[in-house]
C-alpha atoms as a PDB file:
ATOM      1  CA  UNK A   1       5.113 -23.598  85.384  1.00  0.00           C
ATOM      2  CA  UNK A   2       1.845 -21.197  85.895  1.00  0.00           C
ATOM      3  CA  UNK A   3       4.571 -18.423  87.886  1.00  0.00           C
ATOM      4  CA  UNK A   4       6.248 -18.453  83.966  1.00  0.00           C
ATOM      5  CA  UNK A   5       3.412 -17.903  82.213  1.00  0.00           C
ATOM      6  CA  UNK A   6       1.964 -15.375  84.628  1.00  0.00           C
ATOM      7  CA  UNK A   7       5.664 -13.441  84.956  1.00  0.00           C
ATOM      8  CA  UNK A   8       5.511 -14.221  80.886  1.00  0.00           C
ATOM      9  CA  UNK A   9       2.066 -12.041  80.127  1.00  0.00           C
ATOM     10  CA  UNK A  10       2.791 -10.053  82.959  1.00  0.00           C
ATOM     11  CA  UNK A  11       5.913  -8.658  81.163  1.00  0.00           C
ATOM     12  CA  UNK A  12       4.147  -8.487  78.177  1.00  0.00           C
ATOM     13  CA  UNK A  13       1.557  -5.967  79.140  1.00  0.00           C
ATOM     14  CA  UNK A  14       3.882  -3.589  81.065  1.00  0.00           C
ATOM     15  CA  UNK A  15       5.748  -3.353  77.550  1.00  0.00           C
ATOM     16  CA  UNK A  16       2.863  -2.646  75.444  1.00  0.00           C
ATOM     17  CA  UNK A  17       1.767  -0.144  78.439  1.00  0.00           C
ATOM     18  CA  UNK A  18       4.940   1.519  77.932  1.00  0.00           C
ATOM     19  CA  UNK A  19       4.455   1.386  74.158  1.00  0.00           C
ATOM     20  CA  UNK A  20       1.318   2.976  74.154  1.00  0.00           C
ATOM     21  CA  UNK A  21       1.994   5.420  76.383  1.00  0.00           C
ATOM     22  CA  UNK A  22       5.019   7.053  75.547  1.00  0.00           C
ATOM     23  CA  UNK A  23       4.518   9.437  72.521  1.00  0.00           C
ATOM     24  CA  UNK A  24       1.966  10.764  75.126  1.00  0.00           C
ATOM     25  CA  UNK A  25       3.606  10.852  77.856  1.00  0.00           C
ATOM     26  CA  UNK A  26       6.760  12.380  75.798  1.00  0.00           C
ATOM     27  CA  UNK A  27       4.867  15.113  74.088  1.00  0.00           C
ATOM     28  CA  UNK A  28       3.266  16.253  76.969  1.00  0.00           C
ATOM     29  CA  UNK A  29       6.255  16.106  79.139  1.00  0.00           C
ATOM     30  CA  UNK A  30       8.233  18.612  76.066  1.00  0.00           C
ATOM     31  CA  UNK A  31       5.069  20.684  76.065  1.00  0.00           C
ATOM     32  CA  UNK A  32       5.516  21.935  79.697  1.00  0.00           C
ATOM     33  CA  UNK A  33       8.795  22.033  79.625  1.00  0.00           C
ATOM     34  CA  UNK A  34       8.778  24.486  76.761  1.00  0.00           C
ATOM     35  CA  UNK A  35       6.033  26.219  78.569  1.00  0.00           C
ATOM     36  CA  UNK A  36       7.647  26.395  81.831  1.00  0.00           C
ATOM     37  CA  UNK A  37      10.894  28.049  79.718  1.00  0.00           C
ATOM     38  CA  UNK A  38       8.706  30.584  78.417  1.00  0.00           C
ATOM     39  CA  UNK A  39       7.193  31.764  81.431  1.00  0.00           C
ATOM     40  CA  UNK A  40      10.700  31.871  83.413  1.00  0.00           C
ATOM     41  CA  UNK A  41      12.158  33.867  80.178  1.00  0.00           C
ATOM     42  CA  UNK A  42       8.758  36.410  80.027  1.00  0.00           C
ATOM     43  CA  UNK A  43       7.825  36.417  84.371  1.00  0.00           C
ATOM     44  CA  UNK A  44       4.317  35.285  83.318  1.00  0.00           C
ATOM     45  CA  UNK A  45       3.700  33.214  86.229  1.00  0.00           C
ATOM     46  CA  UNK A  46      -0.150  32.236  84.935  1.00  0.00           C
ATOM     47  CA  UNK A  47      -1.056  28.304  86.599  1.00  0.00           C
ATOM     48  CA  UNK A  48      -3.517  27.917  83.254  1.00  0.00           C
ATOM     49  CA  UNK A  49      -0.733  28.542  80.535  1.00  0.00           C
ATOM     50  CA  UNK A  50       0.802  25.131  80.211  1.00  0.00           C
ATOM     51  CA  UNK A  51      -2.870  23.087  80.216  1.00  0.00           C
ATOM     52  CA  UNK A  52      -3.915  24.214  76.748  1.00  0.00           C
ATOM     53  CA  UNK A  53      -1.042  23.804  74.905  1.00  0.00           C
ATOM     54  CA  UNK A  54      -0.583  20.508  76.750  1.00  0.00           C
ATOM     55  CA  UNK A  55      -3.961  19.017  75.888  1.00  0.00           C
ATOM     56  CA  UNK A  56      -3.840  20.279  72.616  1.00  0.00           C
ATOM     57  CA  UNK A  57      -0.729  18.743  71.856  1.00  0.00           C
ATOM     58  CA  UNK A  58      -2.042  15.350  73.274  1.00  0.00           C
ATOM     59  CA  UNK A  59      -4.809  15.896  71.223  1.00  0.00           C
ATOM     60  CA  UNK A  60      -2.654  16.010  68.594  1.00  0.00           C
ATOM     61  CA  UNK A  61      -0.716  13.012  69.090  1.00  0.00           C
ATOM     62  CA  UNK A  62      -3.549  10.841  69.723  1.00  0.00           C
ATOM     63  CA  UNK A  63      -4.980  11.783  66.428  1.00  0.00           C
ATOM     64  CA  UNK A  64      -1.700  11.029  64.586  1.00  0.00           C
ATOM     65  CA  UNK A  65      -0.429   8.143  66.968  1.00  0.00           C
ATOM     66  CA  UNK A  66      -3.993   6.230  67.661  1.00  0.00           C
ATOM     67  CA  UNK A  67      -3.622   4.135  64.770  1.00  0.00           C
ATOM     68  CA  UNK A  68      -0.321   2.744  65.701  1.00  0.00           C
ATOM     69  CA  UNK A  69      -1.590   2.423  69.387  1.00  0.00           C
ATOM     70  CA  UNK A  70      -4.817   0.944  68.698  1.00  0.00           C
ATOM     71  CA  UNK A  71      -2.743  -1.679  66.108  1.00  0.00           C
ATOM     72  CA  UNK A  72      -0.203  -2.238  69.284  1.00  0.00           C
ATOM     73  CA  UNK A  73      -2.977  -2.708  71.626  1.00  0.00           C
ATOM     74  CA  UNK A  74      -5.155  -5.467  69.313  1.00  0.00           C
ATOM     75  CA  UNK A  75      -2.357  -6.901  68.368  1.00  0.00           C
ATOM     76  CA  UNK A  76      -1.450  -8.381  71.924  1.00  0.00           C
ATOM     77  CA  UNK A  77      -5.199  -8.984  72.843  1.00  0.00           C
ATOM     78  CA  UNK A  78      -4.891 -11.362  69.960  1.00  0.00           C
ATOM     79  CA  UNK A  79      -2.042 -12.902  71.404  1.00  0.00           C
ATOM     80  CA  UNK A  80      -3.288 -13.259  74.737  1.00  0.00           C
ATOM     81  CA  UNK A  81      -6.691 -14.648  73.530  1.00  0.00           C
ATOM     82  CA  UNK A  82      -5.015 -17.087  71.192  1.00  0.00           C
ATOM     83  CA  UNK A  83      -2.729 -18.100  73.885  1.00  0.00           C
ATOM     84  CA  UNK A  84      -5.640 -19.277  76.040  1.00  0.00           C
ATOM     85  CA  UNK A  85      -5.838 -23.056  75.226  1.00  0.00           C
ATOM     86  CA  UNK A  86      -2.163 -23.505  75.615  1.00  0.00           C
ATOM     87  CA  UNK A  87      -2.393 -22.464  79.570  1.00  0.00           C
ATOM     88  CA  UNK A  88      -5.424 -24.243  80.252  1.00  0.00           C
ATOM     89  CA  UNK A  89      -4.427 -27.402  81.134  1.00  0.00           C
ATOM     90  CA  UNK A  90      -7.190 -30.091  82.369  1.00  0.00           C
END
């Protein structure tokens, strides 16, 4: 009964982790990659190239995607708080 519930919220969470994090983790993964083309087509073999673009273009996607994340986020702290009395048993 309590290994459902635990395997049940436990689930839960890693999904909206991976919800969350993925336009991140996407953007930033295709902003190095593009990087890393450019400096194999041009030779530039600078170390500090890719972090600007990168945290610029996390930057950006936390401005345009925070909404969405902080909606995704609230929504299952609601659910988890609301879900409370139900797994409390006395």
């Amino acid at each position: 009964m309590y290994q459902d519930i635990v395997l049940g919220i436990a689930h839960e969470a890693v999904v909206t982790v991976l919800l969350v994090s993925a336009p991140i983790l996407g953007v930033a993964l295709i902003t190095g990659l593009a990087i890393s083309i450019l400096q194999a087509t041009t030779q530039i073999q600078e170390m500090t190239l890719v972090f600007v673009p990168k945290i610029v273009a996390v930057l950006l996607v936390v401005i345009i995607f925070g909404p969405w994340m902080l909606n995704i986020l609230t929504t299952f702290m609601i659910s988890l708080y609301s879900a409370i009395p139900q797994m409390v048993t006395i």
